[in-house]
Structures are given as C-alpha cells and as structure tokens.
C-alpha atoms as a PDB file:
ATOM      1  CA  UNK A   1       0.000   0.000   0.000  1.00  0.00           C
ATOM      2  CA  UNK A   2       1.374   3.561  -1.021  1.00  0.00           C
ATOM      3  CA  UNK A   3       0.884   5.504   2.118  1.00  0.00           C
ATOM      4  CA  UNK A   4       2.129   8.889   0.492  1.00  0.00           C
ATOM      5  CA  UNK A   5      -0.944   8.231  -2.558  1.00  0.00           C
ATOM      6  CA  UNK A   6      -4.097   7.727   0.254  1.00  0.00           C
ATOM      7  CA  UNK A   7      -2.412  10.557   1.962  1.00  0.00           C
ATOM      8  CA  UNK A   8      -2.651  12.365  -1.278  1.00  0.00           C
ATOM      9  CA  UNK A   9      -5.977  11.367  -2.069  1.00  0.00           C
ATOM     10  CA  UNK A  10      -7.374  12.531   1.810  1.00  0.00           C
ATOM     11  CA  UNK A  11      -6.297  15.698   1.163  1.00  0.00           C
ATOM     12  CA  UNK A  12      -7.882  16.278  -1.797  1.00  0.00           C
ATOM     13  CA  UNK A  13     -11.527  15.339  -0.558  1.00  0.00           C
ATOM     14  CA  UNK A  14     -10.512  17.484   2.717  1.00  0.00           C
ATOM     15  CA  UNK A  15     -10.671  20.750   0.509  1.00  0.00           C
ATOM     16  CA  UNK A  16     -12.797  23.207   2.298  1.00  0.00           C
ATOM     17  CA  UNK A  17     -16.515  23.898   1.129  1.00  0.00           C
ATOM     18  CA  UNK A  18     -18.776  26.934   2.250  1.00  0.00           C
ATOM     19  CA  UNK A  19     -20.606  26.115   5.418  1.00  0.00           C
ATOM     20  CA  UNK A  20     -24.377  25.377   5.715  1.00  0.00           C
ATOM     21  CA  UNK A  21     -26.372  23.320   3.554  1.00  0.00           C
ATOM     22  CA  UNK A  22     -25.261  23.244  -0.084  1.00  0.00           C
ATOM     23  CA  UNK A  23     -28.211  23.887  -2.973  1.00  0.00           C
ATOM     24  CA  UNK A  24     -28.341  21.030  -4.732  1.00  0.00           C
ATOM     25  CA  UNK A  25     -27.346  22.357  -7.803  1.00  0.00           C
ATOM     26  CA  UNK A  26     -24.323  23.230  -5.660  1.00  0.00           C
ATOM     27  CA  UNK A  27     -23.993  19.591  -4.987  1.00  0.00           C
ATOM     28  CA  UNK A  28     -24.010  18.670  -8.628  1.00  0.00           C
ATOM     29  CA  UNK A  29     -21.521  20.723  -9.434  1.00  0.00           C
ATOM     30  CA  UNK A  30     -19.300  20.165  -6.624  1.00  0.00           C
ATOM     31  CA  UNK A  31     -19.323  15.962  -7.623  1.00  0.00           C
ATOM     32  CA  UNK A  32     -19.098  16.714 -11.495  1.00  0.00           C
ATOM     33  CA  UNK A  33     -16.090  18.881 -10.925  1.00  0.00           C
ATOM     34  CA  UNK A  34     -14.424  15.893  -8.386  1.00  0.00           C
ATOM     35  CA  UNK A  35     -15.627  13.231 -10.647  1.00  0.00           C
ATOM     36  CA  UNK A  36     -13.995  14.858 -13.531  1.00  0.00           C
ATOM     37  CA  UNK A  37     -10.668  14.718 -12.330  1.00  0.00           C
ATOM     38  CA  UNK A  38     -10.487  10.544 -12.635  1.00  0.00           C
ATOM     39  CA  UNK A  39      -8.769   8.814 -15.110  1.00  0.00           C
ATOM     40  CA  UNK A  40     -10.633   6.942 -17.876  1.00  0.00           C
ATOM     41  CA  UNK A  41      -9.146   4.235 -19.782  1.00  0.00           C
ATOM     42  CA  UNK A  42      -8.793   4.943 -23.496  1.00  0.00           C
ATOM     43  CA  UNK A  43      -9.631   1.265 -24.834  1.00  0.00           C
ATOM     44  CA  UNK A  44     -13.229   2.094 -24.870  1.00  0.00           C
ATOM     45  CA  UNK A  45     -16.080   2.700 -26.888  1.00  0.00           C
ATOM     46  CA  UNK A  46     -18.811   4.768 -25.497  1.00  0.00           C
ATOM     47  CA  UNK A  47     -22.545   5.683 -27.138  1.00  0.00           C
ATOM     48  CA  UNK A  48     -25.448   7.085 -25.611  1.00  0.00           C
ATOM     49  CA  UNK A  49     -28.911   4.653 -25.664  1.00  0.00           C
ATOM     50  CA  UNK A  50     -31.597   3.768 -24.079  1.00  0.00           C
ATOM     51  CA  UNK A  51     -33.017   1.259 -21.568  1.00  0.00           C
ATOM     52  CA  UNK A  52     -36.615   0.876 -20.245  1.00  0.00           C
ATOM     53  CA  UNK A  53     -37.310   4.236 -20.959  1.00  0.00           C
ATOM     54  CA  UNK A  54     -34.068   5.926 -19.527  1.00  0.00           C
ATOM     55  CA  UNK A  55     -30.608   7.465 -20.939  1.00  0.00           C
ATOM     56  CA  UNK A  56     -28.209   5.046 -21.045  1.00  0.00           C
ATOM     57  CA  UNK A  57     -24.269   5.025 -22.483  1.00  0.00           C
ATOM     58  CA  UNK A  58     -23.032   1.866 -23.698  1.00  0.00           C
ATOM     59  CA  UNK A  59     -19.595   1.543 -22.356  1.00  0.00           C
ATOM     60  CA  UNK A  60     -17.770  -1.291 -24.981  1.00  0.00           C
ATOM     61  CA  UNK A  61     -14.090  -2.608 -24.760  1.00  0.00           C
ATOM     62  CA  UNK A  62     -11.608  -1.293 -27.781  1.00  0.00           C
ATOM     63  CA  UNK A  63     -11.301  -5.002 -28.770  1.00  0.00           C
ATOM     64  CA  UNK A  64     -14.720  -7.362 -29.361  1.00  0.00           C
ATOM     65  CA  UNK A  65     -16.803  -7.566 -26.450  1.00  0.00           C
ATOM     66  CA  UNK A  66     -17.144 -11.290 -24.337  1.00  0.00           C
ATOM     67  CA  UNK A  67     -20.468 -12.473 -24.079  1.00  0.00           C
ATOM     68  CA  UNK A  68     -22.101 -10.883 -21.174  1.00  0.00           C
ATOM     69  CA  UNK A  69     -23.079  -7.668 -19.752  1.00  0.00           C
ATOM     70  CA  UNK A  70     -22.587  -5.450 -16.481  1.00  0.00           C
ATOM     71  CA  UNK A  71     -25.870  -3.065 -15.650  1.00  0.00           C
ATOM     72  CA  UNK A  72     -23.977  -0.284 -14.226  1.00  0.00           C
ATOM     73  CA  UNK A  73     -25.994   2.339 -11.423  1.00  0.00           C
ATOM     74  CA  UNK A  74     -23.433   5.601 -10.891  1.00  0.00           C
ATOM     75  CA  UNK A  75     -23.221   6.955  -7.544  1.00  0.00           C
ATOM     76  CA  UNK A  76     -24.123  10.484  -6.197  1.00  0.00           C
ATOM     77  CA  UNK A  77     -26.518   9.840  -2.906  1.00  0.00           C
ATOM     78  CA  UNK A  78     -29.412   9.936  -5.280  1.00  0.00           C
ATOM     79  CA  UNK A  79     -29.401  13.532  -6.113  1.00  0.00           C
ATOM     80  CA  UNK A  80     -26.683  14.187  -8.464  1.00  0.00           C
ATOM     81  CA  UNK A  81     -24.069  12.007 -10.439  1.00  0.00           C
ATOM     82  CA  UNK A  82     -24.749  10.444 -13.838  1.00  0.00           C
ATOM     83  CA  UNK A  83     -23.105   7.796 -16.392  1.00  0.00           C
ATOM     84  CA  UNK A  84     -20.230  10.785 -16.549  1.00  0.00           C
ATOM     85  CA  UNK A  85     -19.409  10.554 -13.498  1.00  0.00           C
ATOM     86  CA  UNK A  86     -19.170   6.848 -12.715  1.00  0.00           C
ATOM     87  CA  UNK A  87     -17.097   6.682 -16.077  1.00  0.00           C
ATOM     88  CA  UNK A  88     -13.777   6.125 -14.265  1.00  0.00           C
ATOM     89  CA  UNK A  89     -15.070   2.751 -12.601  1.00  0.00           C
ATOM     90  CA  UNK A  90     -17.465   1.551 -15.208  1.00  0.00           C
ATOM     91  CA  UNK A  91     -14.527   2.023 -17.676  1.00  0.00           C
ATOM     92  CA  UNK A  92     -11.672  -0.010 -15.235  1.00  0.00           C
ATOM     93  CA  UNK A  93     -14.809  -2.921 -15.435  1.00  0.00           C
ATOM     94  CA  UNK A  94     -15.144  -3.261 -19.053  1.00  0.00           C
ATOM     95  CA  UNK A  95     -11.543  -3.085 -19.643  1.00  0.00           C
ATOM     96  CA  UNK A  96     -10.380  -5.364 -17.076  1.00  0.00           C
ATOM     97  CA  UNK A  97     -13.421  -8.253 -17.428  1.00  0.00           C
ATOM     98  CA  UNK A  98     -14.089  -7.837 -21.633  1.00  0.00           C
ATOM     99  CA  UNK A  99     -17.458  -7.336 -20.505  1.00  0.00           C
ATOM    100  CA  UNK A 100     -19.674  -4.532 -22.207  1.00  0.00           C
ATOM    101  CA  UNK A 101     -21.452  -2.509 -19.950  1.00  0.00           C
ATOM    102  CA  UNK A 102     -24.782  -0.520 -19.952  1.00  0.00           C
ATOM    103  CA  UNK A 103     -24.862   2.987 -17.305  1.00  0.00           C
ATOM    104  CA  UNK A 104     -28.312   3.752 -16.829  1.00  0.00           C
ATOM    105  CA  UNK A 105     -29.335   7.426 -16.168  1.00  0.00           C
ATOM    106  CA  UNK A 106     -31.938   6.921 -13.112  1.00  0.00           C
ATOM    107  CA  UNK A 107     -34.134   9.700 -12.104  1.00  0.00           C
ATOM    108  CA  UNK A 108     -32.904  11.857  -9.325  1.00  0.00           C
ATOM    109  CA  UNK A 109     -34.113  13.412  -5.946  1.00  0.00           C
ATOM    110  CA  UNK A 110     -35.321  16.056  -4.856  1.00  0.00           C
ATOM    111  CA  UNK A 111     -37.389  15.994  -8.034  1.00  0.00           C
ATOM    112  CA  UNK A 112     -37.995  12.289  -8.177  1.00  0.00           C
ATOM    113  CA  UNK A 113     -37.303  10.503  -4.333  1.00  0.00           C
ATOM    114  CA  UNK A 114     -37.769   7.423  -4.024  1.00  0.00           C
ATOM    115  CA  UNK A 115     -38.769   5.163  -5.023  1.00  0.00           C
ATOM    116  CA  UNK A 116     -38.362   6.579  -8.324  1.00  0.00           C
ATOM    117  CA  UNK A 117     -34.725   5.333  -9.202  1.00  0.00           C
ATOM    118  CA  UNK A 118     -35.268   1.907  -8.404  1.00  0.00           C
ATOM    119  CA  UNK A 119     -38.179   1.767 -10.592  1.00  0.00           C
ATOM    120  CA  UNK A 120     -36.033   3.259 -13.080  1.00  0.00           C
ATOM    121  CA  UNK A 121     -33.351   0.493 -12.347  1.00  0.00           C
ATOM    122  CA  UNK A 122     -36.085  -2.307 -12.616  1.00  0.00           C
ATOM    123  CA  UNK A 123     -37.488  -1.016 -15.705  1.00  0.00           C
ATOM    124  CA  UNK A 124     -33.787  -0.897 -17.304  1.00  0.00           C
ATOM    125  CA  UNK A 125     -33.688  -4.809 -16.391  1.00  0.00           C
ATOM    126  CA  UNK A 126     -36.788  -5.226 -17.624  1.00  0.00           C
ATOM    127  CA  UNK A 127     -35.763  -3.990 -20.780  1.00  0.00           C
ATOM    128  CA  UNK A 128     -32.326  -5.722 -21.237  1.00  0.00           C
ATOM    129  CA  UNK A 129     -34.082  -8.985 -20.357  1.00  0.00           C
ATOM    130  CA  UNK A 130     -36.605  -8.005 -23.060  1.00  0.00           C
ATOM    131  CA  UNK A 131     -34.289  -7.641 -25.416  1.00  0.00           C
ATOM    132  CA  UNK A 132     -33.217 -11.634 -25.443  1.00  0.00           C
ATOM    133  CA  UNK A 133     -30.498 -10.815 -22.814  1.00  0.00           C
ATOM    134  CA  UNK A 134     -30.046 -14.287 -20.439  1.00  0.00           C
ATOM    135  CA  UNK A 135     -30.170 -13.333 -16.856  1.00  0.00           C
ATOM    136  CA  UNK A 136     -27.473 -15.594 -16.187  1.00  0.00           C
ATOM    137  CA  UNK A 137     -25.555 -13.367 -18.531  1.00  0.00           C
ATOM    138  CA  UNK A 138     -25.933 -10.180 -16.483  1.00  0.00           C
ATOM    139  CA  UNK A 139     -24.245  -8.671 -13.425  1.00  0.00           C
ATOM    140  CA  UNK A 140     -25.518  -5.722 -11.729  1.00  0.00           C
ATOM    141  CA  UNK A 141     -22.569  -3.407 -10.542  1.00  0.00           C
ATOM    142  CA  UNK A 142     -22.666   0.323  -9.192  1.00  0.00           C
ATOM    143  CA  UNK A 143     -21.048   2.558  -6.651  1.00  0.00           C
ATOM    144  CA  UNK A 144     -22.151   4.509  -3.031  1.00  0.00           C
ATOM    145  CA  UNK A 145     -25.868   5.368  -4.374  1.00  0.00           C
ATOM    146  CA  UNK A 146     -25.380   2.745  -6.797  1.00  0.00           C
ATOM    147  CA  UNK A 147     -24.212   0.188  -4.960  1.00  0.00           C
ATOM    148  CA  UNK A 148     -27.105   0.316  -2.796  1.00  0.00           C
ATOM    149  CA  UNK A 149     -29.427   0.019  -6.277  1.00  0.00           C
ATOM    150  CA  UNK A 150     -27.299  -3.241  -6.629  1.00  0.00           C
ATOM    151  CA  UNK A 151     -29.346  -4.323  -3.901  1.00  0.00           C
ATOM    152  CA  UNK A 152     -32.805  -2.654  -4.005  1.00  0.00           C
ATOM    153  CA  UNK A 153     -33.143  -3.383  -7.673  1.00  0.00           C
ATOM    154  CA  UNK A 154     -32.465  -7.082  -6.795  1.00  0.00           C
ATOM    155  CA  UNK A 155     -35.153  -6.706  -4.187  1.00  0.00           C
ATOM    156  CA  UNK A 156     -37.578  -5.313  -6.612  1.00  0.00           C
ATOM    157  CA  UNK A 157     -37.232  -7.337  -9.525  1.00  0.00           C
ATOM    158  CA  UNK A 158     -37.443 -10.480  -7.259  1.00  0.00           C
ATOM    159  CA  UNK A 159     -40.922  -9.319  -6.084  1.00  0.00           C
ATOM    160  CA  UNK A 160     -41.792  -8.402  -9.523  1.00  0.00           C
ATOM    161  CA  UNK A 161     -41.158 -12.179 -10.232  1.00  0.00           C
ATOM    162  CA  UNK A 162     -38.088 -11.143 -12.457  1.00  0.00           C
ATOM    163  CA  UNK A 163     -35.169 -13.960 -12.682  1.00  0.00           C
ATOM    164  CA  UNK A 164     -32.313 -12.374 -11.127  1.00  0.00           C
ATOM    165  CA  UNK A 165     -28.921 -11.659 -11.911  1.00  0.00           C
ATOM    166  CA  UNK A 166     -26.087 -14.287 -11.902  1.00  0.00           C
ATOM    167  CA  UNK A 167     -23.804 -11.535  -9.538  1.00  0.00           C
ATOM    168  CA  UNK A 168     -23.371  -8.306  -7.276  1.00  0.00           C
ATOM    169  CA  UNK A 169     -20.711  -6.457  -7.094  1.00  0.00           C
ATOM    170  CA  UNK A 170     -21.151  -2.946  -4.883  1.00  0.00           C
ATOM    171  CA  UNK A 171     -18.524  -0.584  -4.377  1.00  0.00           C
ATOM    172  CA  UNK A 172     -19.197   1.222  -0.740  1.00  0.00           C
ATOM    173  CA  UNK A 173     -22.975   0.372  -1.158  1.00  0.00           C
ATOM    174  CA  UNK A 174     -25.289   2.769   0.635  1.00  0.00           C
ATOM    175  CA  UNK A 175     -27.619   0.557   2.467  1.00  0.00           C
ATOM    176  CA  UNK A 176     -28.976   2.022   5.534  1.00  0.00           C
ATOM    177  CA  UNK A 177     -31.260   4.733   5.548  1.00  0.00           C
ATOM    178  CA  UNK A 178     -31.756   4.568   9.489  1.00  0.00           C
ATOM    179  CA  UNK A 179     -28.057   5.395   9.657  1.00  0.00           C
ATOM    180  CA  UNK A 180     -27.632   3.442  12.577  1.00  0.00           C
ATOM    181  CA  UNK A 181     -24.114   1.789  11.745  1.00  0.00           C
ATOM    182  CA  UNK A 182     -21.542   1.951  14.203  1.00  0.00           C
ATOM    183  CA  UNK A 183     -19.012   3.347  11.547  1.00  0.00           C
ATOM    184  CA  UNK A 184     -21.376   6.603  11.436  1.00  0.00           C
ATOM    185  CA  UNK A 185     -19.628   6.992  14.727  1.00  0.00           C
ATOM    186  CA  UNK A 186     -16.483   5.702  15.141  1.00  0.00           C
ATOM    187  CA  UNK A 187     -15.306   6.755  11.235  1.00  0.00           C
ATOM    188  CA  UNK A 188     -16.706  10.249  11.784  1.00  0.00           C
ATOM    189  CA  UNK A 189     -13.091  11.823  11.995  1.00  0.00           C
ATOM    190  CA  UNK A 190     -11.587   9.449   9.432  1.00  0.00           C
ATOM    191  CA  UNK A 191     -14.551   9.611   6.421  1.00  0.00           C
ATOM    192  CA  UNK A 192     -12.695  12.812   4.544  1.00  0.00           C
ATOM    193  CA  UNK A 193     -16.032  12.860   2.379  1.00  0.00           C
ATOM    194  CA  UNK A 194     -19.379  12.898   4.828  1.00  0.00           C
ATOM    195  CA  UNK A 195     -20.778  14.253   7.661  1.00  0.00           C
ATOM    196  CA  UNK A 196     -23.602  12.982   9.542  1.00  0.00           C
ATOM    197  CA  UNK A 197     -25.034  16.690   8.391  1.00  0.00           C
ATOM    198  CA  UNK A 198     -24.226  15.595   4.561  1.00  0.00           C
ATOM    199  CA  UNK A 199     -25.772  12.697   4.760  1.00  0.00           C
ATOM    200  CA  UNK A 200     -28.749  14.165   6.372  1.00  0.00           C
ATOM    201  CA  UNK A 201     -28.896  16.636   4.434  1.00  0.00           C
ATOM    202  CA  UNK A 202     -28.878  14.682   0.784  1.00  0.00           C
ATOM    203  CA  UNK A 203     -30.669  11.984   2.491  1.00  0.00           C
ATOM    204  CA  UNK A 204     -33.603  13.929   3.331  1.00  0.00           C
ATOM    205  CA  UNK A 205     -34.312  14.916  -0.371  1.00  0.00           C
ATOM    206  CA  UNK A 206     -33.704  10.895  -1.259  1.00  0.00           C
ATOM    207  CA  UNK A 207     -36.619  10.143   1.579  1.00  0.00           C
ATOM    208  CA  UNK A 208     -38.910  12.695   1.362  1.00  0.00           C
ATOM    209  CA  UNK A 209     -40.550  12.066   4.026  1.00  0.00           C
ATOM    210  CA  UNK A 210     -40.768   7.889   4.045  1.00  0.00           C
ATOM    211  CA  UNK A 211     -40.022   6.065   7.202  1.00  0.00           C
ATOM    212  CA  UNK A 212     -36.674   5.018   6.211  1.00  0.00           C
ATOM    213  CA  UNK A 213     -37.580   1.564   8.092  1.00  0.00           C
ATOM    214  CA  UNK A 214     -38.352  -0.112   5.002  1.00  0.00           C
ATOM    215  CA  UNK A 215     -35.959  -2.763   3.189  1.00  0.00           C
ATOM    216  CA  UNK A 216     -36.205  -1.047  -0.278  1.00  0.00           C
ATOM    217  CA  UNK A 217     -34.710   1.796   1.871  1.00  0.00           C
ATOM    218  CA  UNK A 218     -32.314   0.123   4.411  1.00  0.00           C
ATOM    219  CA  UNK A 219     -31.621  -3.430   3.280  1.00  0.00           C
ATOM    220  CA  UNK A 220     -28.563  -4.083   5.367  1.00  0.00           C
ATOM    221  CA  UNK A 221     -30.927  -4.069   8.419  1.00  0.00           C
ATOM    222  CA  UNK A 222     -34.477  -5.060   6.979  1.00  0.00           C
ATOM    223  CA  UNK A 223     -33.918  -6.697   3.785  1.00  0.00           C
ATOM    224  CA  UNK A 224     -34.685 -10.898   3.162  1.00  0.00           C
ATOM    225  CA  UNK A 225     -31.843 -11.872   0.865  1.00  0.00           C
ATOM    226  CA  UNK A 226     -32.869 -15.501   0.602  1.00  0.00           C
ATOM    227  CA  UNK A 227     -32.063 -16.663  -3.101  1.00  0.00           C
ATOM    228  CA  UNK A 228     -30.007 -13.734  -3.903  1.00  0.00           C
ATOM    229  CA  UNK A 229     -26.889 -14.419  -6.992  1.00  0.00           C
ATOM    230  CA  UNK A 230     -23.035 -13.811  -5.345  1.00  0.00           C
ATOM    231  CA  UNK A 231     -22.355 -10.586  -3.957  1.00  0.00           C
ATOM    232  CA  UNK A 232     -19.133  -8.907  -3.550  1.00  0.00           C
ATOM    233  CA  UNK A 233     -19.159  -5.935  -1.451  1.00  0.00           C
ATOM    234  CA  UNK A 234     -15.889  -3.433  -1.114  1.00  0.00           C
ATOM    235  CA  UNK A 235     -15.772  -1.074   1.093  1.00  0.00           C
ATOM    236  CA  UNK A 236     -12.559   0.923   2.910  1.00  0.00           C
ATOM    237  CA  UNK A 237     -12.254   1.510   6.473  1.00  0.00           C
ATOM    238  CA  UNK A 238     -12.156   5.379   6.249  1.00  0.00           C
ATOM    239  CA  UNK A 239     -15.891   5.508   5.723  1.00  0.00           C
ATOM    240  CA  UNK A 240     -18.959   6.334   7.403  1.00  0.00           C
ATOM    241  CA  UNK A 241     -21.188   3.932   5.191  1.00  0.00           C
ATOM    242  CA  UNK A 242     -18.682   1.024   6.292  1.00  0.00           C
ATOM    243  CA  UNK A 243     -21.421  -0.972   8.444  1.00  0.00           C
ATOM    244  CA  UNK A 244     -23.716  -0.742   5.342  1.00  0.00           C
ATOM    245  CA  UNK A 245     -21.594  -2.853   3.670  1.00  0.00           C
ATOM    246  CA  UNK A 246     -20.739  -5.431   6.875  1.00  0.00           C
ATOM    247  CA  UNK A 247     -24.083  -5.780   8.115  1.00  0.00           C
ATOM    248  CA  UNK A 248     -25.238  -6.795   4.289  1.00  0.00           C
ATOM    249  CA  UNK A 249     -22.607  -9.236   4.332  1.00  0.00           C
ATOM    250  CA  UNK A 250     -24.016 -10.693   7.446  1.00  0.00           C
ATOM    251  CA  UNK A 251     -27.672 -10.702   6.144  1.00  0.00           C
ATOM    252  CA  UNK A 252     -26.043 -12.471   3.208  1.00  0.00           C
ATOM    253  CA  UNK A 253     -24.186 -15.347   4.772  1.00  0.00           C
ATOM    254  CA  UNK A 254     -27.333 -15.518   7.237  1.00  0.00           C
ATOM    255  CA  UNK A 255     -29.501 -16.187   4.287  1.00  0.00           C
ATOM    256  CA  UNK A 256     -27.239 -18.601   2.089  1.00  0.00           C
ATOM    257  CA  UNK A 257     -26.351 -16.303  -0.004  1.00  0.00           C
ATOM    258  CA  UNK A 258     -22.580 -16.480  -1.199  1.00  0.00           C
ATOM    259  CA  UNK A 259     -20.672 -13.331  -0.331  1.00  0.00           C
ATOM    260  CA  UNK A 260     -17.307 -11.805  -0.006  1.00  0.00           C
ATOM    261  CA  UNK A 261     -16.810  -8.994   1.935  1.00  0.00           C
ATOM    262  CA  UNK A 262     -13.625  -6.923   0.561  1.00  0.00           C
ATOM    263  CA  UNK A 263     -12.335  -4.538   3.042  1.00  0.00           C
ATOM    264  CA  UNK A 264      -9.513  -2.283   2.229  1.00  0.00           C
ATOM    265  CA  UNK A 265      -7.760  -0.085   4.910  1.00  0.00           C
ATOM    266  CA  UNK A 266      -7.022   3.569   5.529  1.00  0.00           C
ATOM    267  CA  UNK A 267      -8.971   3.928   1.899  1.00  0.00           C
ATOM    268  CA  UNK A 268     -11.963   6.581   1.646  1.00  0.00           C
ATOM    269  CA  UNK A 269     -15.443   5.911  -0.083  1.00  0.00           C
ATOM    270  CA  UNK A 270     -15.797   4.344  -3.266  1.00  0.00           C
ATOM    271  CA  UNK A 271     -11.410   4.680  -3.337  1.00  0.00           C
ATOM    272  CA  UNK A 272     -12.014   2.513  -6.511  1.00  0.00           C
ATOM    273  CA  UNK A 273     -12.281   5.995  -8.592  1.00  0.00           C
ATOM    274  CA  UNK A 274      -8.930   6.811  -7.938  1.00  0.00           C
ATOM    275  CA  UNK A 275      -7.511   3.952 -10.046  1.00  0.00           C
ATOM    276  CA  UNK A 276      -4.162   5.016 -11.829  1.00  0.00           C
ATOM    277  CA  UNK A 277      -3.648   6.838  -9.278  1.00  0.00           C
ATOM    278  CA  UNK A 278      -4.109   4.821  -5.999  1.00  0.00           C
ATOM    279  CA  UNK A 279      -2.769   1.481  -5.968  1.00  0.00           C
ATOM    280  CA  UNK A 280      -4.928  -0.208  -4.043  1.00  0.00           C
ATOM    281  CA  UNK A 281      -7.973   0.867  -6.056  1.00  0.00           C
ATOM    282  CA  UNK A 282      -6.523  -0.435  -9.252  1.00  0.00           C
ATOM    283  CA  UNK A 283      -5.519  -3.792  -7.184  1.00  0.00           C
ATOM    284  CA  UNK A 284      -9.526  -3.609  -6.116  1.00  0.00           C
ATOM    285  CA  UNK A 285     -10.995  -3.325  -9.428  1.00  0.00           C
ATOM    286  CA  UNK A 286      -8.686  -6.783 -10.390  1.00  0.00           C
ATOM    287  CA  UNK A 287     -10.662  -8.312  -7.999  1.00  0.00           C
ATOM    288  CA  UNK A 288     -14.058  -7.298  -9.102  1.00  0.00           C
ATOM    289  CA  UNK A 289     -12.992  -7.982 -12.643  1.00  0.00           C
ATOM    290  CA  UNK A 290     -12.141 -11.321 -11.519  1.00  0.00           C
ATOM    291  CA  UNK A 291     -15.423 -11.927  -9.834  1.00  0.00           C
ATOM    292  CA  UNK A 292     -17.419 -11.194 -12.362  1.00  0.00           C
ATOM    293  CA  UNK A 293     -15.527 -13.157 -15.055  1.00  0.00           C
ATOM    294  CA  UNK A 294     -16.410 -15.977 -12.855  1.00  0.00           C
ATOM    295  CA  UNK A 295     -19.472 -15.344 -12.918  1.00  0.00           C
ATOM    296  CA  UNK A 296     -20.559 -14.689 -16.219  1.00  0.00           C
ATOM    297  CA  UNK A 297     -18.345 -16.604 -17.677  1.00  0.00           C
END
C-alpha cells in the first residue's frame, strides 16, 4: 500500500466547502467537478442509448466484447451524479473483465425521491431482459448510491417475479437509511467525504418524508436476501457507510447467499475511482474484474 498516494488522495476530498447546507445544484456541481478529475481508460467505446425508458451510455471494450453484460448504477446519494461521473469505474470494469457494460441514467431526488430510481433500475432490467439478454448473462454493478441500487433493484425485480442476476458487485454500497451503523460513529473523523449533516442533508431529499424503516430503503438491516446471486461488497475503512456494507454481508451469509466482503484499509469511499492513481484501487478493481468473469463466464 502507497501511504504517500491515500495521503494524497485525503487531502484532496478534505478541501474546504462553504458552510451550511449546499443547494443542490451546488452539490451537482461540486461531484461533477471531483468526478472529472479521474482517469478513464482509453480502450473504450462509449454511445449514448436507451433502456426501459431511460438514458443510457453503452460503455464497450476497444477489442470485441465477451459475451455478457454489467448493468452499471453511478453513484451520487441519489441527487446528483450520472453515467459521466461513474465513467472512471465503469470504464476499469469493461476493460479489465471484456465485458460490455450498460450505465443507466436513473431519475434523481429532490425531483424524483424514491422510489423513483429503483423503478427506473427495474425497468432498465426489464428492458435488457426483453431484449433476449439471459439473466445468467448479467451482473448488476454500481457505486455509493449505486451500490445500494445493486441491492434494491435485486429486491424489486425479485418481487416483480423477475429472474435475477447471476452476480453483485457494490462498491461502498449505501444501504442504511436509518443510519444506525456503528461506523457513522467511530469513522466520523476518518470519512474525509461525509458528515452525519451531509448525509442528512442529501438523504432527506432521497426520503422525502418515508419512514426510512423499510428494506427497499435500508436493506442491510431489513432486507430478506434468501435466493439472492453472489455478492461482492468493497468497502474501505475510512468511511462512514462502512457498516452498510458489513451488516449486508451478514444478512447475506445468514440467508445462504454467497458473499465476499472486501475490506480495504485507511482507503476513503468508493477509493475505486482513484484507479491510476491509488494502488490499491486499481488492485480492487482486479478483484471485481475477476469476480465477475467468474461469474458470467
């Protein structure tokens, strides 16, 4: 591990922001401008679609694709990020696995709350399983926000009566809305990225109002995982949203399900978009490459 690069990296997402609140087209900026300074592999292909309704970008390897496909959801806390912004990780995917991958452009709070991008997310499924795509075939994959949709969308489709993916993977997956993880505490000083009044803040605009007691809402404490595909969550221990991740992974093993739990240290949230630049997020992304060739392959 390169101490002097996470050092590096902490400082960066310590940069000082106005205090109070931030409008939320302040917050869209703010993650657009932070997002834009990750590296993108070159050896793709990239062109805007649709799925169920939804922009999409098709994210394609230089070379011919392998047989299979990655449903991508971008992070963001479900009020800002896009395809754009995830590029950097959905990118390091298809070039490491051969897979292609399809980013899907879910509606975002405070105009649409929930449950609005996981209908989104289910409807994109829908669609790619419409379109003679084998579930077997497909992985679901996405980061913070997105990594919880992993999950939810899972959840949804299964009660829709959906077959279900053959694999998970979820980078720092945001899975509680109670917030009642331990790490909300005891990773307070270390996450360089939230606050409790962050999260609060951008969570209250995901919820509108809902009881946040509800598994489509906080699945690493309420959700029934029973017949879920394999899972791999990764998470670092500089993070707030750490329990999210620990407490699915329990939930998972409790109900059969086949998990790995990937837990990096002294890395921030979702430390896989600093690949190229942080070691251990490139040696991270191997990982999830490999799980998912094994998967769908």
């Amino acid at each position: 591990m390169s101490r002097e690069q996470r050092m590096k990296i902490d400082a960066l997402l310590r940069q000082p922001v106005p205090a109070g609140p931030r409008t939320i087209e302040e917050i869209r900026a703010g993650f657009a401008a932070l997002m834009a300074q990750m590296r993108v592999p070159s050896e793709i292909r990239t062109r805007a679609t649709t799925l169920g309704g939804r922009p999409t970008v098709l994210v394609e390897p230089a070379a011919e694709a392998r047989p299979g496909t990655i449903l991508y959801f971008h992070g963001g806390g479900f009020v800002s990020g896009s395809p754009d912004t995830a590029m950097t990780l959905t990118a390091n995917l298809v070039t490491r696995t051969g897979f292609r991958a399809l980013s899907v452009d879910y509606r975002l709070a405070p105009e649409h709350p929930f449950p609005a991008g996981i209908h989104d997310a289910v409807d994109a499924y829908r669609a790619l399983l419409d379109s003679g795509a084998d579930a077997a075939s497909i992985a679901f994959a996405g980061d913070s926000a997105g990594g919880g949709l992993t999950i939810t969308t899972c959840l949804a489709a299964r009660d829709a009566g959906l077959p279900l993916p053959a694999a998970i993977v979820a980078f720092s997956p945001g899975l509680d809305a109670t917030r009642t993880g331990e790490s909300m505490l005891t990773k307070a000083d270390r996450d360089p990225i939230f606050t409790r009044a962050s999260l609060d803040h951008t969570g209250g605009m995901y919820l509108a109002g809902q009881d946040p007691r509800q598994p489509l809402l906080s699945p690493a404490v309420l959700a029934d995982l029973r017949g879920f595909p394999p899972i791999l969550l990764q998470a670092g221990t500089n993070e707030m949203l750490l329990d999210d991740a620990t407490r699915l992974a329990a939930r998972a093993r409790e109900a059969g399900v086949d998990v790995i739990l990937d837990i990096t240290a002294e890395v921030p949230h979702v430390f896989q978009s600093f690949a190229g630049s942080l070691d251990e997020a490139d040696e991270a992304l191997d990982r999830a490459a490999l799980f998912l060739r094994q998967r769908l392959g």
